[in-house]
C-alpha atoms as a PDB file:
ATOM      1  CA  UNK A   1     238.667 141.739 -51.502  1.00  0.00           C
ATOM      2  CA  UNK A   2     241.078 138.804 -52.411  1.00  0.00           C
ATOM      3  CA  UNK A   3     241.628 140.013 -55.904  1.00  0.00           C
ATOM      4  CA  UNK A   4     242.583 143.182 -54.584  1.00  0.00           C
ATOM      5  CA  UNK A   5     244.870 141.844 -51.337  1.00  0.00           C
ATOM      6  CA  UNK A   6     246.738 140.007 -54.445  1.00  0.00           C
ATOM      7  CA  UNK A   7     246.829 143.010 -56.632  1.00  0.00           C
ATOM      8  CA  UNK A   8     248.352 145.398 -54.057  1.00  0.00           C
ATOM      9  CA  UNK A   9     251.219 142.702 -53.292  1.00  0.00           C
ATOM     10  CA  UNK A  10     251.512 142.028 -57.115  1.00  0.00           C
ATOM     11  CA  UNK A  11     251.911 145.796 -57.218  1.00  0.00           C
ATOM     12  CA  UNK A  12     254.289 146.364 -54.096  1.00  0.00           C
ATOM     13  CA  UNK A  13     256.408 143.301 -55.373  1.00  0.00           C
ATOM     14  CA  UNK A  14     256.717 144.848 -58.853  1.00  0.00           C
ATOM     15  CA  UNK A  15     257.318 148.492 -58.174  1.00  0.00           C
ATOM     16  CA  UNK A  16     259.068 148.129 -54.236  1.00  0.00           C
ATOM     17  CA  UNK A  17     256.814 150.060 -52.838  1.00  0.00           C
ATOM     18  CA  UNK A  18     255.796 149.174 -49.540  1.00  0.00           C
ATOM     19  CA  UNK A  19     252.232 149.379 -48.644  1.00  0.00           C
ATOM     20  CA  UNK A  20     250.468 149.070 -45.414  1.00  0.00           C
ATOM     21  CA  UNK A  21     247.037 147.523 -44.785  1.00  0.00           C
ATOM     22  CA  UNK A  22     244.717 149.243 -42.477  1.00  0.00           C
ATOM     23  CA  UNK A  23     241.782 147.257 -40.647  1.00  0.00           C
ATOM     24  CA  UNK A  24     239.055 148.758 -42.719  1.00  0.00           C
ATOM     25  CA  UNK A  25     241.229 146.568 -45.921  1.00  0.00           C
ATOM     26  CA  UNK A  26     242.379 150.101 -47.275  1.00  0.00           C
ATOM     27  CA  UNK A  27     246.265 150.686 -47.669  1.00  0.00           C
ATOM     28  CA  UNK A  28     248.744 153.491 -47.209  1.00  0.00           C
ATOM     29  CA  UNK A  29     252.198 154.043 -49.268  1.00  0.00           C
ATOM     30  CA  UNK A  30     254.307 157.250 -48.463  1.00  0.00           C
ATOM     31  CA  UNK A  31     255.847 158.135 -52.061  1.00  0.00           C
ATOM     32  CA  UNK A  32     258.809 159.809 -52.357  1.00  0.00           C
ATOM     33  CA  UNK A  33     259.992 162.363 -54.482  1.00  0.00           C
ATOM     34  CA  UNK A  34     263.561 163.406 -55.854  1.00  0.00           C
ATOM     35  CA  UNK A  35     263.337 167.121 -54.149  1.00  0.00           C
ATOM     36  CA  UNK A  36     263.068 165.321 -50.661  1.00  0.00           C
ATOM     37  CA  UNK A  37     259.894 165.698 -50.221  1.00  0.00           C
ATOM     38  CA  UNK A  38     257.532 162.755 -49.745  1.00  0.00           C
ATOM     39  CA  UNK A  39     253.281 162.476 -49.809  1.00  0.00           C
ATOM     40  CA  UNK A  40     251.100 159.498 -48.290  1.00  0.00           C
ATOM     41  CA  UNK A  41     248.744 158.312 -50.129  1.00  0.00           C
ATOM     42  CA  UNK A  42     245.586 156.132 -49.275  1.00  0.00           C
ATOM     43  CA  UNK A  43     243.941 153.072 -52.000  1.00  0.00           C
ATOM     44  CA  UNK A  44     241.083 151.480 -50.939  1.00  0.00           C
ATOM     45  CA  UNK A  45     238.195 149.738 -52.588  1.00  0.00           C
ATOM     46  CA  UNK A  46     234.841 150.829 -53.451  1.00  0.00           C
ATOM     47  CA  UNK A  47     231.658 150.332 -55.588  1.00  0.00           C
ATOM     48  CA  UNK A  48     230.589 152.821 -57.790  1.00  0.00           C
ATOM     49  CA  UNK A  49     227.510 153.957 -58.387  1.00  0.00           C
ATOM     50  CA  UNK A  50     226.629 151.104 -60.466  1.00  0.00           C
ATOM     51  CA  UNK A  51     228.403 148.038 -58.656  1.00  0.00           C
ATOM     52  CA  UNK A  52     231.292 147.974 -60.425  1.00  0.00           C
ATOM     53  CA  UNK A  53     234.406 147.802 -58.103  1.00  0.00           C
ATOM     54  CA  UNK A  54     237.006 150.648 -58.425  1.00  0.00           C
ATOM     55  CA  UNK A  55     240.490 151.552 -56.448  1.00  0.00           C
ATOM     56  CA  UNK A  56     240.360 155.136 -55.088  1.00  0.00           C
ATOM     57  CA  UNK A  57     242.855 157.124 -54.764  1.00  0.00           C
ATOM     58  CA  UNK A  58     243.035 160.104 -51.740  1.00  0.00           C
ATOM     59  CA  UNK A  59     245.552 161.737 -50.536  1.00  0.00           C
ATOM     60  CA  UNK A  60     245.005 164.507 -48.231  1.00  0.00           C
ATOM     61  CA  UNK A  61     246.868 168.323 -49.176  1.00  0.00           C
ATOM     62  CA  UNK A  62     245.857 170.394 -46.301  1.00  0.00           C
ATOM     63  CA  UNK A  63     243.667 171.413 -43.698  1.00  0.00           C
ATOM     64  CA  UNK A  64     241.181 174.615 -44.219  1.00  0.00           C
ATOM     65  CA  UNK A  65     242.142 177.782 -42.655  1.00  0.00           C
ATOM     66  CA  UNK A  66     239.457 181.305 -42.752  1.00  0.00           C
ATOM     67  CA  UNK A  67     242.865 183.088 -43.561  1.00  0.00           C
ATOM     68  CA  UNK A  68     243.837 181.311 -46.802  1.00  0.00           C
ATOM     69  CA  UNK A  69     240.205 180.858 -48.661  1.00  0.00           C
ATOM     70  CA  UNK A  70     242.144 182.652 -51.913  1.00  0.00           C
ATOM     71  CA  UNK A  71     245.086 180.170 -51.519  1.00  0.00           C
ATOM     72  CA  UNK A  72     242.168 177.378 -51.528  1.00  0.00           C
ATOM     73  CA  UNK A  73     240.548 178.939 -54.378  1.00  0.00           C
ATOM     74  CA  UNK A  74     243.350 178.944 -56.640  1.00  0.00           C
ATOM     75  CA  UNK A  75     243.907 175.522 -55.731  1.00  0.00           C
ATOM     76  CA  UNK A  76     240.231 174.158 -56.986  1.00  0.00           C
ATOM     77  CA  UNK A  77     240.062 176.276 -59.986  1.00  0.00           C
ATOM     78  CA  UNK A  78     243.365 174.036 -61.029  1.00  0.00           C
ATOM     79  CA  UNK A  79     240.855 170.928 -61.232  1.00  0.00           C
ATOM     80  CA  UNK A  80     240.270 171.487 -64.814  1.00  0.00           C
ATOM     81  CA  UNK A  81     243.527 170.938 -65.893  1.00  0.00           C
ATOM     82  CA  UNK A  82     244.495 167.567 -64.532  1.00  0.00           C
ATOM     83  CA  UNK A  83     244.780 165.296 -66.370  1.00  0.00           C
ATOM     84  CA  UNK A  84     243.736 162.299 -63.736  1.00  0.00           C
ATOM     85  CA  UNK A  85     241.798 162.921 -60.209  1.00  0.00           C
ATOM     86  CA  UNK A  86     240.346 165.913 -58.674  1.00  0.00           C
ATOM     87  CA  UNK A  87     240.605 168.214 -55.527  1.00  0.00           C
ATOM     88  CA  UNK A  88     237.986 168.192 -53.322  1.00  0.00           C
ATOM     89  CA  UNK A  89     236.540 169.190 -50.003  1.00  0.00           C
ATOM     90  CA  UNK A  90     236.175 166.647 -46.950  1.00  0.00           C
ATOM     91  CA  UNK A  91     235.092 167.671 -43.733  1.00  0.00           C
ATOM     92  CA  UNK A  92     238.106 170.406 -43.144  1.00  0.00           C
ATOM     93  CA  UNK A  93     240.511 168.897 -45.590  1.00  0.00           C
ATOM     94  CA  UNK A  94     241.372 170.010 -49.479  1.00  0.00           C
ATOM     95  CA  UNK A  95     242.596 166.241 -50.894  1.00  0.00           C
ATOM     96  CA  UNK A  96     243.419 164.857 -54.309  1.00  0.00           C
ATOM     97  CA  UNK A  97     241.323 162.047 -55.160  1.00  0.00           C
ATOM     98  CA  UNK A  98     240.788 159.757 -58.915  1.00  0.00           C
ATOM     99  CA  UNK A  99     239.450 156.593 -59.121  1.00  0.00           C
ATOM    100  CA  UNK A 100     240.014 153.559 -61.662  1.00  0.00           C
ATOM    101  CA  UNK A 101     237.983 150.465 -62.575  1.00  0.00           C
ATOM    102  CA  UNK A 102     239.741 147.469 -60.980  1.00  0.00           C
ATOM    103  CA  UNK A 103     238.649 145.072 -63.648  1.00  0.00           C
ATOM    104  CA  UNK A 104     241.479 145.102 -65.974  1.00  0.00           C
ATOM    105  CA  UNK A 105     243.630 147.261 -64.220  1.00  0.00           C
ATOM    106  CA  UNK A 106     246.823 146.814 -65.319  1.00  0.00           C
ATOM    107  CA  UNK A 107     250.017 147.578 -63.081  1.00  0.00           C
ATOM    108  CA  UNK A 108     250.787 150.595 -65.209  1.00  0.00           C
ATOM    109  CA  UNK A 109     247.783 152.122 -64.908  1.00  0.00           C
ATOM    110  CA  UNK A 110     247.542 151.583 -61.412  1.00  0.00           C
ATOM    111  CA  UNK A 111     250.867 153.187 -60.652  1.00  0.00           C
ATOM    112  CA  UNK A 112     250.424 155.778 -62.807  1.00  0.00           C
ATOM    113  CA  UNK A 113     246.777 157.348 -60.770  1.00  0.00           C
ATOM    114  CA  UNK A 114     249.176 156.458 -57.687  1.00  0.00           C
ATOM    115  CA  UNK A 115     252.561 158.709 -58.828  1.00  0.00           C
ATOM    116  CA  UNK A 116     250.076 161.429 -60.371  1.00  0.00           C
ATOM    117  CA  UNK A 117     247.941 161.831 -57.316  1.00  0.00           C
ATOM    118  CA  UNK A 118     250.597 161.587 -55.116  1.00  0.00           C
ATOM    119  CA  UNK A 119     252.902 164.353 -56.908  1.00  0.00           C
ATOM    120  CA  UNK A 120     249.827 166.615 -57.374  1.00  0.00           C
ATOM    121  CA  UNK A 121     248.816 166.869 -53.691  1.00  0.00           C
ATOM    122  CA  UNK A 122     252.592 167.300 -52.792  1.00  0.00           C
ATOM    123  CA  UNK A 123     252.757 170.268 -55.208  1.00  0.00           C
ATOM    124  CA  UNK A 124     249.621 171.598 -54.083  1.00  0.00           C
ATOM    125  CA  UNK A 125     250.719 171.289 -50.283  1.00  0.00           C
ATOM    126  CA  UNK A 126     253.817 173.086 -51.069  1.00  0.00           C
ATOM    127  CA  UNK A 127     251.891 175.818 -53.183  1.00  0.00           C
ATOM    128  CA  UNK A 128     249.830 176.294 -50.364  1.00  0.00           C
ATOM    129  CA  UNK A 129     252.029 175.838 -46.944  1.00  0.00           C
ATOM    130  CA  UNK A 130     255.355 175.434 -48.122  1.00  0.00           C
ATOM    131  CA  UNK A 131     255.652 172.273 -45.453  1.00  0.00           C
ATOM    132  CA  UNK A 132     256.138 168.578 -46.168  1.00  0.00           C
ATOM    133  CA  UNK A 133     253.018 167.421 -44.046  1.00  0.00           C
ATOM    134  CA  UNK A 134     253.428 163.992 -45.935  1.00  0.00           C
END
């Protein structure tokens, strides 16, 4: 988890962002976009299915509603055309996910899965509610 402490506050130092550490060792940055609208975004570290240690990205779009399923739909069939991460379902939430391998990682790379995610689920959110949740 040291490697990564260091390579958030490498990050945060490089790019002013400011990013805040939760007790579970995951972190939170709010980006902030030129229309005035802004998205948080959470980075944590996890092991994939094979050991190897990777940052994911989430950053949560919206909670389900019964009255907007076709809004929702629309939404997930979009998943094939992005270039990085994913939507996806969890528990009552539509969020934008990706991952990336930490080991060699480069500051670019890292803050371009965190811009991309970020921008997508803020132009999802505002496809779908019209409201800067965040």
């Amino acid at each position: 988890m040291e490697i990564f402490d260091g390579f958030i506050s490498a990050i945060a130092s490089e790019f002013k962002i400011p990013f805040h550490k939760g007790k579970n060792g995951d972190y939170t940055a709010t980006l902030e976009f030129d229309n005035g609208r802004s998205q948080d975004i959470l980075v944590y570290l996890k092991k994939d299915e094979s050991g190897d240690r990777v940052i994911h990205y989430h950053s949560v779009i919206a909670s389900l509603k019964q009255d907007t399923w076709d809004l929702y739909k629309s939404a997930l069939q979009q998943n094939l055309t992005f270039d990085y991460g994913a939507l996806a379902l969890e528990k009552d939430n539509l969020v934008m996910h990706n991952t990336v391998l930490l080991e060699n990682c480069e500051p670019e790379r890292f803050m371009k899965s965190l811009i991309y995610v970020a921008a997508k689920a803020d132009e999802i959110e505002e496809m779908l509610s019209k409201e800067d949740a965040n």
